[in-house]
C-alpha atoms as a PDB file:
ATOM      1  CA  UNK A   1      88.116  99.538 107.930  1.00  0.00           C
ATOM      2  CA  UNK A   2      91.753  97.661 107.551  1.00  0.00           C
ATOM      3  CA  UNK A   3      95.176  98.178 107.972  1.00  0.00           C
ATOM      4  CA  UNK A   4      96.506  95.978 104.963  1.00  0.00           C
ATOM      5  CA  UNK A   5     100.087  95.816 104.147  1.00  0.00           C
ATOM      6  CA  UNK A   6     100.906  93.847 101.196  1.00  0.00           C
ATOM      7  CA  UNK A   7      98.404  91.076 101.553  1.00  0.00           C
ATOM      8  CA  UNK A   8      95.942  89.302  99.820  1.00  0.00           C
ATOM      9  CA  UNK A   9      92.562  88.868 101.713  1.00  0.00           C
ATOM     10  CA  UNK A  10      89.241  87.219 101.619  1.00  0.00           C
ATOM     11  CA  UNK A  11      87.062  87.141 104.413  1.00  0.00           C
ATOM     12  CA  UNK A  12      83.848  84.413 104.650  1.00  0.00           C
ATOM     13  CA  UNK A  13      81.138  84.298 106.500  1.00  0.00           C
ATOM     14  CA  UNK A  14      79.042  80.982 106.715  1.00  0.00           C
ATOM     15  CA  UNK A  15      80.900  79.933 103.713  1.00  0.00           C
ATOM     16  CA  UNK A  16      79.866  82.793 101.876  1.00  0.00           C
ATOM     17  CA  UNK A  17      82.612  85.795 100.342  1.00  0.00           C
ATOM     18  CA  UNK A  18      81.389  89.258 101.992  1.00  0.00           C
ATOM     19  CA  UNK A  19      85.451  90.828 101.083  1.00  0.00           C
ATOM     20  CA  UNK A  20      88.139  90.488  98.959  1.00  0.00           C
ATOM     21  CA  UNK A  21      91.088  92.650  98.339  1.00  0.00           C
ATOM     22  CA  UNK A  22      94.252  92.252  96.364  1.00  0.00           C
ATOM     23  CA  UNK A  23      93.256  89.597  93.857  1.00  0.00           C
ATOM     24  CA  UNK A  24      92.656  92.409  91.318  1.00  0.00           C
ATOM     25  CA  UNK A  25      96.001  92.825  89.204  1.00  0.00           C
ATOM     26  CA  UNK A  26      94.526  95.801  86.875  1.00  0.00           C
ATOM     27  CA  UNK A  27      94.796  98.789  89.338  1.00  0.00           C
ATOM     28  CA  UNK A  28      98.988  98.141  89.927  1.00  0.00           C
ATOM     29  CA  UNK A  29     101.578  97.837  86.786  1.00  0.00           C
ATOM     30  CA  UNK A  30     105.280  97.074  87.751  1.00  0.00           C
ATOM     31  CA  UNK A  31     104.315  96.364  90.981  1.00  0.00           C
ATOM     32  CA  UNK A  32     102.840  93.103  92.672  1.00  0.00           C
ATOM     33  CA  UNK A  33     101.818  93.914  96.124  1.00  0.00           C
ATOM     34  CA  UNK A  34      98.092  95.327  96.235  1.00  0.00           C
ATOM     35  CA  UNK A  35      99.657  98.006  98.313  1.00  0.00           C
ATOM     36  CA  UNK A  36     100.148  99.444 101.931  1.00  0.00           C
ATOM     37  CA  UNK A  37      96.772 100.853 102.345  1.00  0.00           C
ATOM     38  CA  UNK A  38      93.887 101.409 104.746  1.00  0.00           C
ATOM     39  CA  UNK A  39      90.669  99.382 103.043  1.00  0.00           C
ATOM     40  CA  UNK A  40      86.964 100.354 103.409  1.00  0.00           C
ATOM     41  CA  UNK A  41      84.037  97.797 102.962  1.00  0.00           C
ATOM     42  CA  UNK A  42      80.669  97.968 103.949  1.00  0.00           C
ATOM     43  CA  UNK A  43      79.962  94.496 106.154  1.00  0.00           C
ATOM     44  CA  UNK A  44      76.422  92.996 105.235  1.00  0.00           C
ATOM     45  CA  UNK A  45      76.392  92.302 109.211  1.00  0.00           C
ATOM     46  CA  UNK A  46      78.116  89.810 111.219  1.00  0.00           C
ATOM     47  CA  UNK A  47      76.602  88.384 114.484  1.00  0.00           C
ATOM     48  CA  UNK A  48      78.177  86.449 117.298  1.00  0.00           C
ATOM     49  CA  UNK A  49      76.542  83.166 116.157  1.00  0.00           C
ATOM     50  CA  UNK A  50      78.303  83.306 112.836  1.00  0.00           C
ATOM     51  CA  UNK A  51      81.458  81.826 110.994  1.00  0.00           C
ATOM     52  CA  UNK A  52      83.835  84.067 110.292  1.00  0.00           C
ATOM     53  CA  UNK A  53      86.641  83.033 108.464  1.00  0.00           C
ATOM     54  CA  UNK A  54      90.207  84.906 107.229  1.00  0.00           C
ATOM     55  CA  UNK A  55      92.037  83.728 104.321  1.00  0.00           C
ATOM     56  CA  UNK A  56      95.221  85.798 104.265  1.00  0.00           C
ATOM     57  CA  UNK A  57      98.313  85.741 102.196  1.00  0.00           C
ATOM     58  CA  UNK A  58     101.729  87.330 101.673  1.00  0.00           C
ATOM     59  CA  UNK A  59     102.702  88.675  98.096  1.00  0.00           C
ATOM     60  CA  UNK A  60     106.669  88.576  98.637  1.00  0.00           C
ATOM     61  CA  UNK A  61     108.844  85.534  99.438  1.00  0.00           C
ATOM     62  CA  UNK A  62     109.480  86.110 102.924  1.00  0.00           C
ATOM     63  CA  UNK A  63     106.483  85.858 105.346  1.00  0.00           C
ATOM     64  CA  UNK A  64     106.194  89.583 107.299  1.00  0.00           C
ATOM     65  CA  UNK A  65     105.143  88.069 110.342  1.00  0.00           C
ATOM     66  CA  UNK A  66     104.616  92.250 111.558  1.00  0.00           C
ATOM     67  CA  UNK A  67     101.967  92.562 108.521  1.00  0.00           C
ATOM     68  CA  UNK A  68      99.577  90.307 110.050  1.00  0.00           C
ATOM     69  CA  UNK A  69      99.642  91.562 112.840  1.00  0.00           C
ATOM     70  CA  UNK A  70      98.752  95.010 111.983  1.00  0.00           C
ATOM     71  CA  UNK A  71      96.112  93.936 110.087  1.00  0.00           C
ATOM     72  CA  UNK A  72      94.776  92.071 113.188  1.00  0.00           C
ATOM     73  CA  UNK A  73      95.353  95.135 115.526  1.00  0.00           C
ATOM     74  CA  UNK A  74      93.822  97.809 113.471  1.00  0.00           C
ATOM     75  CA  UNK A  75      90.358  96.291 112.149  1.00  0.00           C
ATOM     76  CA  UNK A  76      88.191  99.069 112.822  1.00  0.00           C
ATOM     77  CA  UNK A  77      84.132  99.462 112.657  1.00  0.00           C
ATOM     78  CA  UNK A  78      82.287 102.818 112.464  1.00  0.00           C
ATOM     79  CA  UNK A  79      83.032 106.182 110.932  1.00  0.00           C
ATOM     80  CA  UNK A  80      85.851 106.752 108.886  1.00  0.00           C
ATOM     81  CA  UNK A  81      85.916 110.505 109.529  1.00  0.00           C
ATOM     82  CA  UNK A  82      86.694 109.055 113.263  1.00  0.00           C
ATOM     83  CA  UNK A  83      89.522 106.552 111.681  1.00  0.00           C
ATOM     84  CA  UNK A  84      90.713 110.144 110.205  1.00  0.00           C
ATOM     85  CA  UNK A  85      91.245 111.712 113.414  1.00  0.00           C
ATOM     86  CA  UNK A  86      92.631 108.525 115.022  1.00  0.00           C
ATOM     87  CA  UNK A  87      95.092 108.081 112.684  1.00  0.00           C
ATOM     88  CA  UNK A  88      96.277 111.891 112.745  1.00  0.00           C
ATOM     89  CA  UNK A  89      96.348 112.366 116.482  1.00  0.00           C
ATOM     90  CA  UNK A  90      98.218 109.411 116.591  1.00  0.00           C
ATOM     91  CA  UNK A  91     100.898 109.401 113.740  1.00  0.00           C
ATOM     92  CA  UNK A  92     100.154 113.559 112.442  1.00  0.00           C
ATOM     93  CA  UNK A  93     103.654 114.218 114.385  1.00  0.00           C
ATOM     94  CA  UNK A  94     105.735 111.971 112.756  1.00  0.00           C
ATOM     95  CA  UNK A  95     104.145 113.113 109.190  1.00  0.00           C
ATOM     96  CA  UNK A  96     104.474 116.763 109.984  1.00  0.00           C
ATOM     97  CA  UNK A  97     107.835 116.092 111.030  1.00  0.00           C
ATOM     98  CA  UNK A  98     108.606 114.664 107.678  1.00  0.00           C
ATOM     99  CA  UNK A  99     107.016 117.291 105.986  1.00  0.00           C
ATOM    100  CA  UNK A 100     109.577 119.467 107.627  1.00  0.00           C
ATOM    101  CA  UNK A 101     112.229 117.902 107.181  1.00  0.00           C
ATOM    102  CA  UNK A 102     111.916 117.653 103.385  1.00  0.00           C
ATOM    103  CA  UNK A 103     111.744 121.462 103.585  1.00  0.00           C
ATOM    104  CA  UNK A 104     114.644 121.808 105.417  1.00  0.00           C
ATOM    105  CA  UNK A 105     116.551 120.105 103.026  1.00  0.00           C
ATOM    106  CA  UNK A 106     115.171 122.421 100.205  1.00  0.00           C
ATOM    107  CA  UNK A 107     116.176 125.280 102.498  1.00  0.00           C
ATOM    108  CA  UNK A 108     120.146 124.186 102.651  1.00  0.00           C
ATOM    109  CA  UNK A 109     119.897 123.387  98.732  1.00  0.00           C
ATOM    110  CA  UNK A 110     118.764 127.188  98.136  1.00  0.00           C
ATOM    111  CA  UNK A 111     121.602 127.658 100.793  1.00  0.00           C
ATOM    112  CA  UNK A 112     124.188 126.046  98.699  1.00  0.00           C
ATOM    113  CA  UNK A 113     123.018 127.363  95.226  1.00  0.00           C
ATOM    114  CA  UNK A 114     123.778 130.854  96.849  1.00  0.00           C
ATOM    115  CA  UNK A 115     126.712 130.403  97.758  1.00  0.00           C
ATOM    116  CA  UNK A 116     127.986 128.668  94.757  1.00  0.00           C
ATOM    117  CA  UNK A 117     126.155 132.460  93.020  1.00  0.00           C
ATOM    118  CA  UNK A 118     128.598 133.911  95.579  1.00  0.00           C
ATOM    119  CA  UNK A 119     131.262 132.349  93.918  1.00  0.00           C
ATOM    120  CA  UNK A 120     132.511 130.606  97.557  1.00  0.00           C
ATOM    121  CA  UNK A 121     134.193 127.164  97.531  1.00  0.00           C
ATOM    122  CA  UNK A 122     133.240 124.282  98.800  1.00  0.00           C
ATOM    123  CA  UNK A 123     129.813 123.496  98.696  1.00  0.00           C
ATOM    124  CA  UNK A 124     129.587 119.584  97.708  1.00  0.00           C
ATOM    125  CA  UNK A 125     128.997 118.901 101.504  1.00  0.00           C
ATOM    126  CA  UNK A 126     126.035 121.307 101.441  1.00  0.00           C
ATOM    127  CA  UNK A 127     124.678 119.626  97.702  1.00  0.00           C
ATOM    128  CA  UNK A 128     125.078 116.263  98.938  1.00  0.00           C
ATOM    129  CA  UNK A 129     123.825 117.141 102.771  1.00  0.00           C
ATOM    130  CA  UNK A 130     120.553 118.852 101.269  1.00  0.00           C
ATOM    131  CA  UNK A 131     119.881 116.098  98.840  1.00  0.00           C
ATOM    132  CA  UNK A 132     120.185 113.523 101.419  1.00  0.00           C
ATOM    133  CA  UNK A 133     117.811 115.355 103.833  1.00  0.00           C
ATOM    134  CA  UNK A 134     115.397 116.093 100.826  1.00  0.00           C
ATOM    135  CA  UNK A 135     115.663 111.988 100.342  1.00  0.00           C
ATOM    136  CA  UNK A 136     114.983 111.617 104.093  1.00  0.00           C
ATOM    137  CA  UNK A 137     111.901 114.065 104.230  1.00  0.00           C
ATOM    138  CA  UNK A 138     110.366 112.255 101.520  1.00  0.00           C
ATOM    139  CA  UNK A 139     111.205 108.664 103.279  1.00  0.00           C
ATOM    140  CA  UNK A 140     109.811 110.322 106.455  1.00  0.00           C
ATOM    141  CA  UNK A 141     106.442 111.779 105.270  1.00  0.00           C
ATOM    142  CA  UNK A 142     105.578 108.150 103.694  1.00  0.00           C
ATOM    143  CA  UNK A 143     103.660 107.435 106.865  1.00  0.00           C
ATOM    144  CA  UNK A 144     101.691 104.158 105.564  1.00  0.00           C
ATOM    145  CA  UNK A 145      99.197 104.671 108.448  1.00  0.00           C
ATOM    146  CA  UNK A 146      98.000 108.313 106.841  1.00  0.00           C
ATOM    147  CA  UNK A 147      99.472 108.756 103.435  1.00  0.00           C
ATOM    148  CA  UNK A 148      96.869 106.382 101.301  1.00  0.00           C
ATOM    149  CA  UNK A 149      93.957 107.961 103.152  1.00  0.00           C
ATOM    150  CA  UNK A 150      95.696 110.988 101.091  1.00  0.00           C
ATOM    151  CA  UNK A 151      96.826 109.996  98.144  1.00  0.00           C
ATOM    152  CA  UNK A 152      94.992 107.049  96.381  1.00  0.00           C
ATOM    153  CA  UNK A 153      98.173 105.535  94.775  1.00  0.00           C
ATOM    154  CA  UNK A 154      99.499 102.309  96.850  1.00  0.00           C
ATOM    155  CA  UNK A 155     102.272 101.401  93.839  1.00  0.00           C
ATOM    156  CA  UNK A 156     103.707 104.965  93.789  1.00  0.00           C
ATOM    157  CA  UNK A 157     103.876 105.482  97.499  1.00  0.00           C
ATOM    158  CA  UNK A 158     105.161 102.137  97.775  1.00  0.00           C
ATOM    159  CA  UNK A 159     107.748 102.498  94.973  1.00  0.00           C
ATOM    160  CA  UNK A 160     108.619 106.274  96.485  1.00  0.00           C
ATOM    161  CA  UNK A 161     109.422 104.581  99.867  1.00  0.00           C
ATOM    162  CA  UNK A 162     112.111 101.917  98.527  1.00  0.00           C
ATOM    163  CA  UNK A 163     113.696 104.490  96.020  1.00  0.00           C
ATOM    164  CA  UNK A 164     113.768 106.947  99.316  1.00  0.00           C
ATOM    165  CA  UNK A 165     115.754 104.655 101.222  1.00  0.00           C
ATOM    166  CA  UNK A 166     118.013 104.036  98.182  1.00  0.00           C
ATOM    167  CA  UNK A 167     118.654 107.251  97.907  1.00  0.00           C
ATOM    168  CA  UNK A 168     119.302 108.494 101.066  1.00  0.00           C
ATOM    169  CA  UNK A 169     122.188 105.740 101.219  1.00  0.00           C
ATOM    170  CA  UNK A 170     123.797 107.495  97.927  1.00  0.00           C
ATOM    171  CA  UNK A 171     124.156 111.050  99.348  1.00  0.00           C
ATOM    172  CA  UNK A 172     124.833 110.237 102.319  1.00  0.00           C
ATOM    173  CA  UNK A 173     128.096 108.692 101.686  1.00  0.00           C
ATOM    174  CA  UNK A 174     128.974 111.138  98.917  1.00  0.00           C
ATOM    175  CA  UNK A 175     128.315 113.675 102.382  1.00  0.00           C
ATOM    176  CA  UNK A 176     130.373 112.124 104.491  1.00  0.00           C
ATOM    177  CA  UNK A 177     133.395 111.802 101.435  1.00  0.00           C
ATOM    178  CA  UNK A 178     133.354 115.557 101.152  1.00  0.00           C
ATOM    179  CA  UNK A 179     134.833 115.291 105.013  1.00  0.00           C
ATOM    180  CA  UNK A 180     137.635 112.557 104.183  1.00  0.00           C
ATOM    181  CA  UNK A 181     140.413 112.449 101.973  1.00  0.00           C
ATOM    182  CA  UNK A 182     142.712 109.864  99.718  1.00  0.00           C
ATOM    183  CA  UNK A 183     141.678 106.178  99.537  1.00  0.00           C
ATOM    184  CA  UNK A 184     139.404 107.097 102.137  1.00  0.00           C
ATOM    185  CA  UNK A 185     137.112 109.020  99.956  1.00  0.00           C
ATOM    186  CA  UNK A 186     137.843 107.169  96.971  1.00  0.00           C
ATOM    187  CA  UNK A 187     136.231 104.404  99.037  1.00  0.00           C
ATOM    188  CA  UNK A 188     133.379 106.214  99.639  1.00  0.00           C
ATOM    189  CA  UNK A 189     132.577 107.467  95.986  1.00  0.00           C
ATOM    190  CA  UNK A 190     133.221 103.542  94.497  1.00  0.00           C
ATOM    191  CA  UNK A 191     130.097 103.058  97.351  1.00  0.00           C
ATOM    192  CA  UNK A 192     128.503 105.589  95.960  1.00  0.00           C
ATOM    193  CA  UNK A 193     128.697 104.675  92.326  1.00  0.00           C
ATOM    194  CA  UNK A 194     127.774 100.984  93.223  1.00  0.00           C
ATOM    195  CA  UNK A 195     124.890 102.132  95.258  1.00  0.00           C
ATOM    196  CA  UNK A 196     123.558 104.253  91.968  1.00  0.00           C
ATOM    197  CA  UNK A 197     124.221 101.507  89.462  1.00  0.00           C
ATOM    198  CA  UNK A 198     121.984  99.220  92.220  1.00  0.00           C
ATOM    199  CA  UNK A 199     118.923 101.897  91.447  1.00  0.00           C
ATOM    200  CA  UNK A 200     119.650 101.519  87.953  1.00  0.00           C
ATOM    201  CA  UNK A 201     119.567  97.872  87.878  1.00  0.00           C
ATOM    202  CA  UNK A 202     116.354  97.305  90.422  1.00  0.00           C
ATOM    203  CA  UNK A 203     114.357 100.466  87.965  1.00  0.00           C
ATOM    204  CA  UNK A 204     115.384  98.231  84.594  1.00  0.00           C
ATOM    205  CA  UNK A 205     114.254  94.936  85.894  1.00  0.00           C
ATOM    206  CA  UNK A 206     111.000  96.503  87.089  1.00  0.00           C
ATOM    207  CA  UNK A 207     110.344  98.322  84.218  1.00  0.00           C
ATOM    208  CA  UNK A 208     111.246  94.954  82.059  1.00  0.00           C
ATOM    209  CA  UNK A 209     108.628  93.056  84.455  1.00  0.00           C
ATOM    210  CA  UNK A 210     110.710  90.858  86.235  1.00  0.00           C
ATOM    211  CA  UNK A 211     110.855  91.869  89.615  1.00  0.00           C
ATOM    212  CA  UNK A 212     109.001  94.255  91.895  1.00  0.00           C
ATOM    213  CA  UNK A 213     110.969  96.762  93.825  1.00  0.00           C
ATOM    214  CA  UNK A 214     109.700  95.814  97.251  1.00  0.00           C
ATOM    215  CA  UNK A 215     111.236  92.384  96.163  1.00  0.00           C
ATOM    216  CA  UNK A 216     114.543  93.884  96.681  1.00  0.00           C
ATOM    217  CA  UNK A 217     113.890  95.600 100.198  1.00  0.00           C
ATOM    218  CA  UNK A 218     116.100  93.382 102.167  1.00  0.00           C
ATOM    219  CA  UNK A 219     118.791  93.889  99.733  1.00  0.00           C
ATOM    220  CA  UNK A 220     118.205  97.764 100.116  1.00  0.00           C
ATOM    221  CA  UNK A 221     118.488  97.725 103.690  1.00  0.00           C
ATOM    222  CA  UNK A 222     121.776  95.566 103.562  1.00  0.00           C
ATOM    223  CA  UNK A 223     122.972  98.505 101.393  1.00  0.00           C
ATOM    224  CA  UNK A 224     121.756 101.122 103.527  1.00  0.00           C
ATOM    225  CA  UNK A 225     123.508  99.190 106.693  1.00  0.00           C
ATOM    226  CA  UNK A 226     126.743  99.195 104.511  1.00  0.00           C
ATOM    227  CA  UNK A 227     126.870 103.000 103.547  1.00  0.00           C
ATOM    228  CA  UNK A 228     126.096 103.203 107.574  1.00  0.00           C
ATOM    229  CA  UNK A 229     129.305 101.082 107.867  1.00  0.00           C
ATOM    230  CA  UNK A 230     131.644 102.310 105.491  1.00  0.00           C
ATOM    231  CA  UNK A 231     130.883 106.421 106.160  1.00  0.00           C
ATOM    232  CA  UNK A 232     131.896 105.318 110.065  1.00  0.00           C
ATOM    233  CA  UNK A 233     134.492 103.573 109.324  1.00  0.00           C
ATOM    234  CA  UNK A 234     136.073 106.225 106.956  1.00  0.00           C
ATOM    235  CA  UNK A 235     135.117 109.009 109.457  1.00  0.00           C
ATOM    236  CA  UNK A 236     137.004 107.419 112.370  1.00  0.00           C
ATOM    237  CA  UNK A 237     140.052 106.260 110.417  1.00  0.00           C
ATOM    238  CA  UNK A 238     140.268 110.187 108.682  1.00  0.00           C
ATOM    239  CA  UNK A 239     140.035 111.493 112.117  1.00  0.00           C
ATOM    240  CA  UNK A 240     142.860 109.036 113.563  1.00  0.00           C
ATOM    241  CA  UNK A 241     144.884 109.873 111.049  1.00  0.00           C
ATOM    242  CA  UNK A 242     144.808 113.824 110.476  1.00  0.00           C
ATOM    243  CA  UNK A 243     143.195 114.680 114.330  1.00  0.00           C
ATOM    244  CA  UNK A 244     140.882 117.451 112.374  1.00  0.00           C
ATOM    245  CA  UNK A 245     138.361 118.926 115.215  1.00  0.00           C
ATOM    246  CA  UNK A 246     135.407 119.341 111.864  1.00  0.00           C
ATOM    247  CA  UNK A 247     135.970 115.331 111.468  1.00  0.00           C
ATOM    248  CA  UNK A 248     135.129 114.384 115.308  1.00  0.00           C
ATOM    249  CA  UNK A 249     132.389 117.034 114.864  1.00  0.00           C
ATOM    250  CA  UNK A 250     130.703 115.168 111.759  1.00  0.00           C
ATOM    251  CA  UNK A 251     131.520 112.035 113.171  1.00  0.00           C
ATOM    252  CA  UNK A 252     129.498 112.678 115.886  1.00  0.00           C
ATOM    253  CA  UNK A 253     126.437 114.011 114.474  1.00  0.00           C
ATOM    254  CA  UNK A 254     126.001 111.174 112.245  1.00  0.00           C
ATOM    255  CA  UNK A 255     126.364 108.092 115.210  1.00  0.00           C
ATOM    256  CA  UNK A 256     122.936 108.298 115.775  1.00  0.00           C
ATOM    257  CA  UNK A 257     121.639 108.156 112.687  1.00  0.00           C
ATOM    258  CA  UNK A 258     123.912 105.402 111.886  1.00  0.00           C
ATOM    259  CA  UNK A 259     123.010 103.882 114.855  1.00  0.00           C
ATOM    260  CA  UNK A 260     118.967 104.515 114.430  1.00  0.00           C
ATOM    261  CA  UNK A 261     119.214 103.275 111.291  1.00  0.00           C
ATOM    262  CA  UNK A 262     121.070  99.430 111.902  1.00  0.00           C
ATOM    263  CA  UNK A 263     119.149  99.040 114.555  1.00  0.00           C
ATOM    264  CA  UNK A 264     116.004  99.432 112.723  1.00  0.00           C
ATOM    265  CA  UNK A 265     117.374  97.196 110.034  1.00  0.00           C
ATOM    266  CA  UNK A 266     117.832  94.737 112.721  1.00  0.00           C
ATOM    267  CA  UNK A 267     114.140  95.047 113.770  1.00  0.00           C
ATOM    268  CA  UNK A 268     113.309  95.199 110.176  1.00  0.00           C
ATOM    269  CA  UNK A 269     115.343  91.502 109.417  1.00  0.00           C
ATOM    270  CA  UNK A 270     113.185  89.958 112.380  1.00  0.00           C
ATOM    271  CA  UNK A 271     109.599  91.046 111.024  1.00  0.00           C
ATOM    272  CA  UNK A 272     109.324  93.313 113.805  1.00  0.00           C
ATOM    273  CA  UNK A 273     106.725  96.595 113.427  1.00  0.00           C
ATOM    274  CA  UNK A 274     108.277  99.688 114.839  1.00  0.00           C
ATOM    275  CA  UNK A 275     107.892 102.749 111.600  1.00  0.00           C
ATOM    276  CA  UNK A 276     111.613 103.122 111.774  1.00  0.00           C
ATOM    277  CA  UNK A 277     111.406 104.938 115.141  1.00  0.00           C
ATOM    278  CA  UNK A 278     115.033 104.665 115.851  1.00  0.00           C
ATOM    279  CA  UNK A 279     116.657 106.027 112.408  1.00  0.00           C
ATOM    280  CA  UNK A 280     113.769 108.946 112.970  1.00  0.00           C
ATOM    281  CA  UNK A 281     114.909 109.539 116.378  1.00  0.00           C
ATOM    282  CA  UNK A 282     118.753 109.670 115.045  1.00  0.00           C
ATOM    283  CA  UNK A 283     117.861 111.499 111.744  1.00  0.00           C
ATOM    284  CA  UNK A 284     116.486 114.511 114.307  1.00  0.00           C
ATOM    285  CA  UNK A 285     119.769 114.966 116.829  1.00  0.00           C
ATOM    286  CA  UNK A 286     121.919 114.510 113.346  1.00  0.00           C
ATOM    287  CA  UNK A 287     119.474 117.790 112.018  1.00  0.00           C
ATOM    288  CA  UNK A 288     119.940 119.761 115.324  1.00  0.00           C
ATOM    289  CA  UNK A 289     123.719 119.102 115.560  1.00  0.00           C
ATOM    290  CA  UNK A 290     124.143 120.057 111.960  1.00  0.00           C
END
């Protein structure tokens, strides 16, 4: 049982192939990796005497240094109905939490729907709030360590997990604009609108074939890190320059999610492993505060 993300494996023993996995381009259109998946084989037998060799390579440009080593740290033997319960009890939390918080989000957009029924005003920050935590549920469930032993589609989990991210960029600027004013939110929405026509380019050139949209991830996450940036920056100039208490309040509850989140871009830049811990961690005190 492996832990394969995006790689291409063949494992030999005495010279001979007992395992191969992502050579097979049929199963995955628009998208090149084989997938973030866990991988079942049954092993003919391998005894200390014999030669047992790993040939193991990356399908993107950069080298994820982190991918190896998860596949070298969860190689498993046995049962898979005890690889089940291993991987719930230890990531079923984080899942669950996801799970939630997608719900949640539905919850504020029922919110806002009645009170736009209501006929009350303002209700963009509740749209835009509930479609950004809707956005981060789904990014949150896509647990790679349980999600494939669910649902047997690598490609579309992998493509829902970049579009996620995307996404919860957009609407979260276009939240914090509904708490600014003048060139301050006019910043904001041009972000906004540049950050959608960036989903509209990435979806026509993998449509067209040309790229795949975990080729783009580091340019998502320097997107990401710059609606982080600019939604700060607009906050704390708006509140220097009208002193409204509901400004310091938002700006507040969204630190450490902004915070979370660069930081795991930072560990994400220098191949390092962590399932976005920090930006989870953030995304929950941003929830409660709210």
């Amino acid at each position: 049982m492996l832990r394969i993300t995006d790689l291409r494996i063949r494992i030999f023993r005495n010279g001979t192939q007992i395992y191969g996995f992502g050579y097979d381009r049929s199963t995955a259109p628009y998208v090149r990796s084989p997938g973030n998946v866990w991988h079942f084989f049954a092993s003919p037998g391998i005894t200390k005497d014999d030669d047992i060799r790993l040939e193991i390579s990356n399908v993107y440009k950069k080298v994820h240094y982190s991918s190896v080593n998860v596949l070298l740290n969860e190689m498993y033997s046995g049962s898979p109905d005890a690889l089940y319960r291993m991987v719930f009890a230890k990531h079923g939390f984080s899942f669950v939490v996801g799970i939630f918080v997608f719900f949640l989000g539905l919850l504020e957009l029922c919110t806002a729907l009645l009170l736009v029924f209501l006929k009350r005003h303002k209700t963009k920050d509740l749209f835009y709030g509930a479609a950004f935590t809707i956005s981060s549920g789904i990014w949150f469930s896509i647990q790679f360590d349980i999600l494939p032993l669910l649902v047997p589609y690598p490609a579309f989990i992998g493509s829902l997990d970049m579009y996620g991210l995307y996404f919860m960029g957009i609407f979260f600027t276009l939240y914090i604009s509904t708490y600014t004013t003048g060139r301050r939110r006019m910043t904001l929405m041009a972000y906004s609108i540049f950050q959608a026509a960036s989903v509209i380019f990435v979806e026509a050139r993998q449509l067209a074939g040309k790229i795949d949209v975990y080729d783009t991830s580091f340019y998502g996450s320097n997107i990401l890190m710059g609606a982080l940036a600019v939604s700060l920056l607009a906050l704390v100039c708006e509140r220097r320059k009208r002193r409204r208490s509901f400004s310091t309040a938002v700006l507040f509850s969204v630190l450490p999610v902004a915070a979370g989140g660069c930081l795991d871009i930072l560990f994400f830049w220098g191949n390092h492993y962590n399932a976005n811990l920090w930006t989870r961690t953030g995304f929950l005190i941003f929830v409660s505060v709210q």
